[in-house]
N, C-alpha and C. Protein backbone atom coordinates (compact mmCIF):
# COMPACT_ATOMS: atom_id res chain seq x y z
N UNK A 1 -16.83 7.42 3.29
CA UNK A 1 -16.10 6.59 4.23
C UNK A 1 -17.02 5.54 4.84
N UNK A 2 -17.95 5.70 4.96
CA UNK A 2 -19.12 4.91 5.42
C UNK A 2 -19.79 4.00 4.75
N UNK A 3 -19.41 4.25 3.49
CA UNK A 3 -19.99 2.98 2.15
C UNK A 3 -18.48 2.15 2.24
N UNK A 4 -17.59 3.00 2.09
CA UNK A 4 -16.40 1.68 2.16
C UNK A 4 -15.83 1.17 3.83
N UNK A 5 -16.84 1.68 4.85
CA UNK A 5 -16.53 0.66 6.27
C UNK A 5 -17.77 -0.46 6.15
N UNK A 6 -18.78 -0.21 5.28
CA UNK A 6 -19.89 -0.90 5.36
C UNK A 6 -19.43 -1.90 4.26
N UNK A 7 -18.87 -2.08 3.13
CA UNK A 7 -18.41 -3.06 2.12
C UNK A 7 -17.52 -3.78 3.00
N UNK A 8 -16.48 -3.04 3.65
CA UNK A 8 -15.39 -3.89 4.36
C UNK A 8 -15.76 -5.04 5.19
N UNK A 9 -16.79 -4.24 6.18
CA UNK A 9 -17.39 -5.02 7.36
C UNK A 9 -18.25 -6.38 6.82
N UNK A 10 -18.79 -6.17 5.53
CA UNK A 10 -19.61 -7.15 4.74
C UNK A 10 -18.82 -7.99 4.29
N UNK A 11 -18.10 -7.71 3.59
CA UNK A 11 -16.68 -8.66 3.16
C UNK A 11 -16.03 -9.91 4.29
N UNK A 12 -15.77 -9.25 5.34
CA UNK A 12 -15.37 -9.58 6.21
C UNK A 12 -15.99 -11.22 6.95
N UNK A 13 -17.39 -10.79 6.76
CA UNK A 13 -18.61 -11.52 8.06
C UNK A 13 -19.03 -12.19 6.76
N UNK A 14 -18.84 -12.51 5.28
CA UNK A 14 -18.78 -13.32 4.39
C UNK A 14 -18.13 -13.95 4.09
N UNK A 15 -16.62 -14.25 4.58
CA UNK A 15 -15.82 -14.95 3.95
C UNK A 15 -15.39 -16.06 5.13
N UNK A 16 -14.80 -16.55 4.38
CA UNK A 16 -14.83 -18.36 5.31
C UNK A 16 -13.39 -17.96 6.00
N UNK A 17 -13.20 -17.66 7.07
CA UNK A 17 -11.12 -18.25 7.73
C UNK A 17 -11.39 -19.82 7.29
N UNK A 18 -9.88 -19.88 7.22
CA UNK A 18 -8.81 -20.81 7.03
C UNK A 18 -9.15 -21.36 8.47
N UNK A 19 -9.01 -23.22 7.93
CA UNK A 19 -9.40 -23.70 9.34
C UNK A 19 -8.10 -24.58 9.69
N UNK A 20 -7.25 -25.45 11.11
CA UNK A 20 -6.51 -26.15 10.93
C UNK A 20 -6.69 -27.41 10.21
N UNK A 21 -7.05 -28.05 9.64
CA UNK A 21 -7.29 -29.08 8.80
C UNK A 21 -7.33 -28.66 7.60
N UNK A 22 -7.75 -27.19 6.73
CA UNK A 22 -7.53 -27.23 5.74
C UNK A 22 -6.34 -26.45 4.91
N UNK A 23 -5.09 -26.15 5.39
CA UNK A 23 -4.15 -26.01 4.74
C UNK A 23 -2.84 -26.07 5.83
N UNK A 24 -2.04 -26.46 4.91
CA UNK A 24 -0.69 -27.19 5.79
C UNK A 24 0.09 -26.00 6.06
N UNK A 25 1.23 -26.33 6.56
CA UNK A 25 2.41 -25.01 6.61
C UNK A 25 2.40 -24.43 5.68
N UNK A 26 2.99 -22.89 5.69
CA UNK A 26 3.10 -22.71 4.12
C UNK A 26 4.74 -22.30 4.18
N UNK A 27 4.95 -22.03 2.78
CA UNK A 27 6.28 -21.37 2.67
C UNK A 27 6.96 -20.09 1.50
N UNK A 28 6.44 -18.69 1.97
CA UNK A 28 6.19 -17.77 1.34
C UNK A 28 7.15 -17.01 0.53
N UNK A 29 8.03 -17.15 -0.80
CA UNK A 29 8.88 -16.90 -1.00
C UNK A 29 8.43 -15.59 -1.89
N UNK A 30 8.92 -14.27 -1.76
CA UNK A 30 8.84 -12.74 -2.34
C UNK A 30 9.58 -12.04 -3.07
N UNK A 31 9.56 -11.59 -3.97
CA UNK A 31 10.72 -10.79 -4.57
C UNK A 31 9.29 -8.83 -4.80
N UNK A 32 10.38 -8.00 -4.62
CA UNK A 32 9.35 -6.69 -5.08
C UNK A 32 10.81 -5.44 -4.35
N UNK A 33 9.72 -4.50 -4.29
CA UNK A 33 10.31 -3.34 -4.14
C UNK A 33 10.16 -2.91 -2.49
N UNK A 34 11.44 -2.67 -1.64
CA UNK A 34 11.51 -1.71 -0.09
C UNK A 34 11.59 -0.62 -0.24
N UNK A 35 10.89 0.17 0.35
CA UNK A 35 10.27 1.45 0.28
C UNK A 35 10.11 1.89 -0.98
N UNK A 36 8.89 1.86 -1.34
CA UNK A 36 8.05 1.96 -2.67
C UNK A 36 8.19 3.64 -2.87
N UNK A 37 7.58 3.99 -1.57
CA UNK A 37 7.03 5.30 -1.61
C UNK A 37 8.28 6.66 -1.84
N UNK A 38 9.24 6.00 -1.40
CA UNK A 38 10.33 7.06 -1.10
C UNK A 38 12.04 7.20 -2.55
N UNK A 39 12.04 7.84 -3.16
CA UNK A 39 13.25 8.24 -3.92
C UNK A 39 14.44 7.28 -3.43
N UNK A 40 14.87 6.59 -2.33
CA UNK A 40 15.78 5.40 -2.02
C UNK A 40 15.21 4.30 -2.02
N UNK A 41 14.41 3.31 -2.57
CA UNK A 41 13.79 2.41 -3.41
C UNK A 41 14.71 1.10 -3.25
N UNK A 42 14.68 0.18 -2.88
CA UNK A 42 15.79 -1.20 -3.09
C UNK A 42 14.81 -1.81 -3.76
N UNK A 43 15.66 -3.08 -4.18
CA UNK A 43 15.29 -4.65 -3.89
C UNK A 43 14.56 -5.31 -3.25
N UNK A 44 14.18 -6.05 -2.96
CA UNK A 44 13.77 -7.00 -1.51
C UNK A 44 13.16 -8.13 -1.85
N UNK A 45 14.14 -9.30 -1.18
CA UNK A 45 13.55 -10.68 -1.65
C UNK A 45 13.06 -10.83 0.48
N UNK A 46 12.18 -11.67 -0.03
CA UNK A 46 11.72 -12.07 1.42
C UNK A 46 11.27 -13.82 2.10
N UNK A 47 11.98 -14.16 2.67
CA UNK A 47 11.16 -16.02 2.58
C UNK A 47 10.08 -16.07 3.92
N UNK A 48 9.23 -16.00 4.09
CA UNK A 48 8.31 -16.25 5.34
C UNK A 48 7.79 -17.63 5.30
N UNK A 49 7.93 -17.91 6.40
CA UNK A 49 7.23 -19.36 7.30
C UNK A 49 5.96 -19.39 7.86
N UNK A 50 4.94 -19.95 7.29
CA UNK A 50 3.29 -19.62 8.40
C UNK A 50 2.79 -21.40 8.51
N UNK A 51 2.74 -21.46 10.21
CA UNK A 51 2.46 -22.51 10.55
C UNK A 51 0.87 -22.80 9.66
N UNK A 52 0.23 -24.18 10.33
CA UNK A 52 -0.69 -24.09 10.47
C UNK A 52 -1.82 -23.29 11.42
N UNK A 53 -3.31 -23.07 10.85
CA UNK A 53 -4.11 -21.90 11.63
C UNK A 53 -4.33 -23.04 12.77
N UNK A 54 -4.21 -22.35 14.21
CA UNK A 54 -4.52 -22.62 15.48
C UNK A 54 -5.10 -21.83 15.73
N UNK A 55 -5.36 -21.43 17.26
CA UNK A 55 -6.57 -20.42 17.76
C UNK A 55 -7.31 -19.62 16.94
N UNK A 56 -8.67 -19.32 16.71
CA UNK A 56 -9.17 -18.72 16.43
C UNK A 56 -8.75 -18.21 14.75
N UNK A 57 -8.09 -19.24 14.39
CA UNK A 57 -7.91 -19.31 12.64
C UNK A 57 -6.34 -18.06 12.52
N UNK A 58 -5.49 -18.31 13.57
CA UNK A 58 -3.90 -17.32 13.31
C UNK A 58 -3.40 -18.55 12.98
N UNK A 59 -2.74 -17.89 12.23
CA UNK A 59 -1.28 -18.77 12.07
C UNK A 59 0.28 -18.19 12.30
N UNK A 60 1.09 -18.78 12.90
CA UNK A 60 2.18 -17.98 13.41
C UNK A 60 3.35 -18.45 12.08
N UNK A 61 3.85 -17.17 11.84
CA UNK A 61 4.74 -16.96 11.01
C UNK A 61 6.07 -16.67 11.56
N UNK A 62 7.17 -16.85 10.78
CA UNK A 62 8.55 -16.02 10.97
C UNK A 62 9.48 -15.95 9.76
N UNK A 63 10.14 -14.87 9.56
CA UNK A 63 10.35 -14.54 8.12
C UNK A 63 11.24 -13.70 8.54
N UNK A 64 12.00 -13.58 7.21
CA UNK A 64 13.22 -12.73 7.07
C UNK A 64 13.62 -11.89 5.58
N UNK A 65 14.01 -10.83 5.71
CA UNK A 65 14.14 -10.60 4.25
C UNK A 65 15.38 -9.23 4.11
N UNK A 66 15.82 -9.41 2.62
CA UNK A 66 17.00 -8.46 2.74
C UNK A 66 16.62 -7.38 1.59
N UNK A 67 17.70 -6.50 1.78
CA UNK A 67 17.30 -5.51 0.02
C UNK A 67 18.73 -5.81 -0.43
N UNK A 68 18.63 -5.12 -1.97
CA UNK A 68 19.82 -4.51 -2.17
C UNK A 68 20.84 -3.62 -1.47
N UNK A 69 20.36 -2.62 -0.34
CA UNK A 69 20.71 -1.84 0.04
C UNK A 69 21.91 -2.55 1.07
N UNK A 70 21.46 -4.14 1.36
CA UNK A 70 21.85 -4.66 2.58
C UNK A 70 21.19 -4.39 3.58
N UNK A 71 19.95 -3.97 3.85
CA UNK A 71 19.03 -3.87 4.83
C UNK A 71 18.56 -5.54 5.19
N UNK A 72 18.39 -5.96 6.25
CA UNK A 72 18.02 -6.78 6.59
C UNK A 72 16.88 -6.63 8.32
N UNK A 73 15.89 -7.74 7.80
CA UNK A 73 15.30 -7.72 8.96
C UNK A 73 14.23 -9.15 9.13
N UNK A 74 14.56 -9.44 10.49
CA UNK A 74 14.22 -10.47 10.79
C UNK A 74 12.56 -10.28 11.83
N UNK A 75 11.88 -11.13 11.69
CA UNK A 75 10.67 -11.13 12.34
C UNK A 75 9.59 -12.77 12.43
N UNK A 76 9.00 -12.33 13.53
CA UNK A 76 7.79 -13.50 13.93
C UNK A 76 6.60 -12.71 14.70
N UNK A 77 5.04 -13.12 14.02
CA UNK A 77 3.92 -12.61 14.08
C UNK A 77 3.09 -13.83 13.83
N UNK A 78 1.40 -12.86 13.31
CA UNK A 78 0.92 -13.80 13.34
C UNK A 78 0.24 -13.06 12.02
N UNK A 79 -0.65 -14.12 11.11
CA UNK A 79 -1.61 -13.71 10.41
C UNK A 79 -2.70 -14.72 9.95
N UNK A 80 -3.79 -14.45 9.23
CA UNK A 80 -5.10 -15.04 9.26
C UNK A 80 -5.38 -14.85 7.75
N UNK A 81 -6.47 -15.94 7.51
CA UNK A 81 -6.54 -16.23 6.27
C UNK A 81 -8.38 -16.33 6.15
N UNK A 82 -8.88 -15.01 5.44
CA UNK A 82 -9.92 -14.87 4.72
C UNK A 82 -10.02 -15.32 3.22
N UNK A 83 -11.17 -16.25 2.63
CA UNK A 83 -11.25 -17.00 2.05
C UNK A 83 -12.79 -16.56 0.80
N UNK A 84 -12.22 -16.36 -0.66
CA UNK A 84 -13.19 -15.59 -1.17
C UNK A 84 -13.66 -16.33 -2.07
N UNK A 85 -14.82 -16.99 -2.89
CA UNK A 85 -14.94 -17.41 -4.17
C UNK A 85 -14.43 -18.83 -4.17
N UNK A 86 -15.27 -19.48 -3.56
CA UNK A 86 -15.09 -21.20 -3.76
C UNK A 86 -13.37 -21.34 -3.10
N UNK A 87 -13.01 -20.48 -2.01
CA UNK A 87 -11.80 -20.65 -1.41
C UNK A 87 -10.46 -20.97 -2.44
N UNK A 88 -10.77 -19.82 -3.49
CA UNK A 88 -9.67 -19.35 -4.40
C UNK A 88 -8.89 -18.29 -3.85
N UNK A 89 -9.97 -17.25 -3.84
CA UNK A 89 -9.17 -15.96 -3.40
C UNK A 89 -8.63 -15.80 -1.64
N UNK A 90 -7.49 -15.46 -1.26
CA UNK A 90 -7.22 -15.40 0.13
C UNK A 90 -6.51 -14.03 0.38
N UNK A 91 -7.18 -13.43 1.34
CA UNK A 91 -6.84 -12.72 1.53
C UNK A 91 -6.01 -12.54 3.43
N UNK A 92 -4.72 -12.89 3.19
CA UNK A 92 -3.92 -12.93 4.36
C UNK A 92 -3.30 -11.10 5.00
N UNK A 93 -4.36 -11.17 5.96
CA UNK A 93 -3.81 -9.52 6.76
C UNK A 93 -2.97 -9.95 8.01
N UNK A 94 -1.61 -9.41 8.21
CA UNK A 94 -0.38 -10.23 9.04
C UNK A 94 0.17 -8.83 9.68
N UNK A 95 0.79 -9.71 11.12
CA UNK A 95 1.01 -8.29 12.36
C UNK A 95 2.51 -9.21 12.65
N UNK A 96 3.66 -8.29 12.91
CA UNK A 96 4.95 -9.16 13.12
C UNK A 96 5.47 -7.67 14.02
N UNK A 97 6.83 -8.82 14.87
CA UNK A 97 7.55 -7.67 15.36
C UNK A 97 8.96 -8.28 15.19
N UNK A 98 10.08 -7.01 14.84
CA UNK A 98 11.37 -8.00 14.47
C UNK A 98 12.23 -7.07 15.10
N UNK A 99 13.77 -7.16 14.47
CA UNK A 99 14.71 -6.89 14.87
C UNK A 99 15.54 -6.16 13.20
N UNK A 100 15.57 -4.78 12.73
CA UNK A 100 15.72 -4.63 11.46
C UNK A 100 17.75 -3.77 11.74
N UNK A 101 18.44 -3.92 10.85
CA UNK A 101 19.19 -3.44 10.28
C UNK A 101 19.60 -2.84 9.56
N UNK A 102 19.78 -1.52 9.50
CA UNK A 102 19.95 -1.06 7.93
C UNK A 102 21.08 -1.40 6.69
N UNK A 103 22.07 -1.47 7.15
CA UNK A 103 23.08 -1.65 6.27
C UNK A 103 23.28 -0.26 5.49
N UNK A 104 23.55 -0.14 4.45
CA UNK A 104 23.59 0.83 3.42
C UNK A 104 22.18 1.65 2.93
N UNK A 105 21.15 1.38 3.99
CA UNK A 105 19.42 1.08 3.29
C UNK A 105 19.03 2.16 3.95
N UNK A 106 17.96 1.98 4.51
CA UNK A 106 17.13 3.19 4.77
C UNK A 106 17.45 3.50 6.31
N UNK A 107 17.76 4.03 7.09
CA UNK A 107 17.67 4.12 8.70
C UNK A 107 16.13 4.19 8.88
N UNK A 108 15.35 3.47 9.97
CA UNK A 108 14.20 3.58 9.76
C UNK A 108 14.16 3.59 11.81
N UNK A 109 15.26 4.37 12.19
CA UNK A 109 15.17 5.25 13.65
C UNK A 109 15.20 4.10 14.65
N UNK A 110 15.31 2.67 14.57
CA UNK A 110 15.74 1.72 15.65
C UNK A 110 15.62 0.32 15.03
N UNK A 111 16.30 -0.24 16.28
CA UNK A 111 16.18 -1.72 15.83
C UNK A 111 14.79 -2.48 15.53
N UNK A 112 14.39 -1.94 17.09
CA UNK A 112 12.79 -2.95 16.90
C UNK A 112 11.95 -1.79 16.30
N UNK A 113 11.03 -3.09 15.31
CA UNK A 113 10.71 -2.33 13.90
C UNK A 113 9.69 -3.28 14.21
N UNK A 114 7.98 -2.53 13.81
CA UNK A 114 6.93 -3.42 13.93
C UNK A 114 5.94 -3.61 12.09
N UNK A 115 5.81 -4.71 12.15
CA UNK A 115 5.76 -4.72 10.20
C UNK A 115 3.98 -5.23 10.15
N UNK A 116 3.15 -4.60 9.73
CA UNK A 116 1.42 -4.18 9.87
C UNK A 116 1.30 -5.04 7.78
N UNK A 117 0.73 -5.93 7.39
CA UNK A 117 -0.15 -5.78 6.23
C UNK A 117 -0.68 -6.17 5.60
N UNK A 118 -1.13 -7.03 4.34
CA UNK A 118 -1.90 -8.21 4.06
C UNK A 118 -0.94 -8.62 2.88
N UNK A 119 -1.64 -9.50 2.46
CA UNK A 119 -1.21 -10.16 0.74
C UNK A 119 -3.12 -10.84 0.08
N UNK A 120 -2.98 -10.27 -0.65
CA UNK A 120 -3.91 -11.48 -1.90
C UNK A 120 -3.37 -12.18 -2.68
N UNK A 121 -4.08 -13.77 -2.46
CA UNK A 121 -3.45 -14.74 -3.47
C UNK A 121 -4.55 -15.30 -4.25
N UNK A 122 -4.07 -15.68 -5.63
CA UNK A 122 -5.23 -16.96 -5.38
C UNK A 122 -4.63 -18.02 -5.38
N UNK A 123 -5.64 -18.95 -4.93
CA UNK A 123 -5.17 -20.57 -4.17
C UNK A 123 -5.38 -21.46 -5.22
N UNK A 124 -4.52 -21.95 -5.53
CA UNK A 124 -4.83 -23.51 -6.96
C UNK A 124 -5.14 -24.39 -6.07
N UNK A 125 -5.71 -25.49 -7.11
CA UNK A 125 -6.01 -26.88 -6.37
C UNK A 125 -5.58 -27.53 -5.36
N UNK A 126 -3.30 -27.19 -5.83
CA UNK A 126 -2.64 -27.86 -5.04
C UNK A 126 -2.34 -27.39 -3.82
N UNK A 127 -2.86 -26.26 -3.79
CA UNK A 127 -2.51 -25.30 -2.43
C UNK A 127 -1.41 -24.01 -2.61
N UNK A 128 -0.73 -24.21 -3.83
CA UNK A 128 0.17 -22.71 -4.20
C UNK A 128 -0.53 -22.14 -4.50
N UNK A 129 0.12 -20.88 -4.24
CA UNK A 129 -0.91 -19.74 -4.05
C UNK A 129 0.31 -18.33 -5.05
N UNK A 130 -0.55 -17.72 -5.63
CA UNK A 130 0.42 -16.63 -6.27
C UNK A 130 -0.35 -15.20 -6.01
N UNK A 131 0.21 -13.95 -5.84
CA UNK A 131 -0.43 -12.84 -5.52
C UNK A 131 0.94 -12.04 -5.35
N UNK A 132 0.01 -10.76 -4.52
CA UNK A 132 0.57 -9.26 -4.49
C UNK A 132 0.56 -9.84 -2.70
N UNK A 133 1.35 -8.61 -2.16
CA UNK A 133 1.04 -8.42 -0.66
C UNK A 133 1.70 -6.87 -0.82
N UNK A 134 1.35 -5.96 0.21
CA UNK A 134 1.50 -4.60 0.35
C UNK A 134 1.80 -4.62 2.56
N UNK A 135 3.20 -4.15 2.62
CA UNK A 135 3.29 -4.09 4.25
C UNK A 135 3.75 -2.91 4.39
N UNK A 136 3.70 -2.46 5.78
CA UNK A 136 4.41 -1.07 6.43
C UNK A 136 5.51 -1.69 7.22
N UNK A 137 6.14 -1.09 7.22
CA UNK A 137 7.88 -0.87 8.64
C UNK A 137 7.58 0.03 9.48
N UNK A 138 7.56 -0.11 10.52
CA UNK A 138 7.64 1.25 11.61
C UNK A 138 8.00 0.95 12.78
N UNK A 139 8.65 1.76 13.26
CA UNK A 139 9.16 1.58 14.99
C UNK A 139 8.14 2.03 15.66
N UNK A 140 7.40 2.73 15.48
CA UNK A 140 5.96 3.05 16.59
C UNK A 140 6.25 4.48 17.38
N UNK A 141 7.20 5.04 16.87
CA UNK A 141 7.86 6.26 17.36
C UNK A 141 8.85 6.16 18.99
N UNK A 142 9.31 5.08 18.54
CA UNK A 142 10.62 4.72 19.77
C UNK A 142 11.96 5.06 19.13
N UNK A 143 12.19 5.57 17.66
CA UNK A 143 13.54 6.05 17.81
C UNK A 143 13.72 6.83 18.01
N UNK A 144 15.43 7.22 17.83
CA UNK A 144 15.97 8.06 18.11
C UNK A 144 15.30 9.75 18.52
N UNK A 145 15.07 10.43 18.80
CA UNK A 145 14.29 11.98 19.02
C UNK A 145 13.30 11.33 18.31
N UNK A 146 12.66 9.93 18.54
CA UNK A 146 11.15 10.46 18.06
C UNK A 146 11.05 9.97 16.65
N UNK A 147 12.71 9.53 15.73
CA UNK A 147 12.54 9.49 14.72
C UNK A 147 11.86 8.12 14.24
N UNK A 148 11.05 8.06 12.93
CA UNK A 148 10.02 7.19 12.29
C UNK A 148 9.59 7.39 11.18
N UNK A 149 10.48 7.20 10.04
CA UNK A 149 10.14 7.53 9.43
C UNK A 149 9.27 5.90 8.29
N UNK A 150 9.44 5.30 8.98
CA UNK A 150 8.73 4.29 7.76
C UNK A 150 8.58 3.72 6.73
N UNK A 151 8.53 2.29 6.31
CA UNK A 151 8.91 2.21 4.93
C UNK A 151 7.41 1.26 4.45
N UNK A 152 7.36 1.59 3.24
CA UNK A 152 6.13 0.22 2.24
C UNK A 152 6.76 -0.29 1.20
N UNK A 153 6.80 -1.90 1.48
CA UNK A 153 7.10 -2.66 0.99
C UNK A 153 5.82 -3.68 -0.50
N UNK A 154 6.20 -3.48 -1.45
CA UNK A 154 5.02 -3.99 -2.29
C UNK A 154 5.97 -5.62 -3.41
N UNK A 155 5.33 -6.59 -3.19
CA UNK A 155 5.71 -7.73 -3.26
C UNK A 155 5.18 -8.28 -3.76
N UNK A 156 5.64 -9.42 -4.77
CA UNK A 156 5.09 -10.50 -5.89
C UNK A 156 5.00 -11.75 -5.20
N UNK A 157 4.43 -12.90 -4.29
CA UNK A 157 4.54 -13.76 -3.46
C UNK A 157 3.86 -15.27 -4.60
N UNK A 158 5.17 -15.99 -4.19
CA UNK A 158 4.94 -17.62 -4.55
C UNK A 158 4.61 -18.35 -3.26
N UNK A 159 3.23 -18.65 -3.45
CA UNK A 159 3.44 -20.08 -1.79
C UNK A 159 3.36 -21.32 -1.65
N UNK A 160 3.97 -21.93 -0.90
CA UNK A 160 4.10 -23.27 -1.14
C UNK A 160 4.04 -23.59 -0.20
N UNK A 161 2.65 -25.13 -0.38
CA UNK A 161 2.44 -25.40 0.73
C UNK A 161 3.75 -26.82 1.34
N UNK A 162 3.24 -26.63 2.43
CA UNK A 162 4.97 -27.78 2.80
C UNK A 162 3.97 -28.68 3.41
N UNK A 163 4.11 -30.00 2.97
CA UNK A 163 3.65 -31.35 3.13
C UNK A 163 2.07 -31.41 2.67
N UNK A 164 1.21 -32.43 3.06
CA UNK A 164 0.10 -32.75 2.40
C UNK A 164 -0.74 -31.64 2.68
N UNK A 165 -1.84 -31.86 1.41
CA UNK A 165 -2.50 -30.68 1.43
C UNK A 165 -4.10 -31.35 1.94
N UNK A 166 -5.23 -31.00 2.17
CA UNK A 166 -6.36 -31.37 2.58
C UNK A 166 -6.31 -32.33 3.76
């Protein structure tokens, strides 16, 4: 555990953030699987919005996404952009809080639902970016008796940057 907090921490204090001048809005469009982990499995397309990085290299996002199931859930957070290998590789770790629905989908024990996780892309010339991202669902143990049960979401992400790039 101590060789992989010591790689992490190195990783970390090596890589360049994303600064405001060097990448524009983006516009994150997803298709993959809601709740990976669990035997009720959907769909899930997702579109997220991430401004440009302000303070301290966040950028504020808001996004929405549905399943098959008819689960829907809406959210706005923030996330940050670590920068690997001649600022190809990015690695975006993102914190949101929303408002979720189940529909026919998973009950996941209340409305407000807090969504924890990253994505890796790599970055082309023009600024699209293609990768994986991996998130959690959780209410934080505010539903119902306590209930929380949680979902992981694992996703194929196209990004596009919206207006000029550099």
């Amino acid at each position: 555990m101590r060789i992989f907090a010591a790689a992490l921490l190195a990783a970390v204090v090596l890589a360049a953030p994303a600064k405001a001048g060097e990448t524009p809005n983006m516009l994150d469009v997803s298709l993959g699987v809601f709740d990976i982990n669990d035997d009720g499995s959907a769909a899930e397309g997702r579109l997220e919005w991430r401004g440009k990085p302000l303070l301290w290299w966040l950028r504020p996002m808001v996004g929405g996404m549905a399943t098959s199931d008819g689960a829907a859930y809406g959210y706005a957070g923030l996330a940050f952009e670590l920068w690997w290998l001649d600022k190809r590789v990015v690695l975006t770790p993102s914190a949101a809080v929303g408002a979720y629905r189940k529909g026919d989908g998973k009950d996941l024990g209340h409305t407000l639902e807090f969504r924890t996780g990253a994505a890796i892309h790599y970055r082309f010339d023009n600024d699209v970016r293609i990768g994986i991202s991996f998130h959690h669902l959780s209410n934080a143990g505010l539903g119902r008796n306590k209930k929380n049960p949680g979902e992981e979401s694992l996703m194929l992400s196209y990004v596009i940057p919206l207006g000029a790039t550099k």
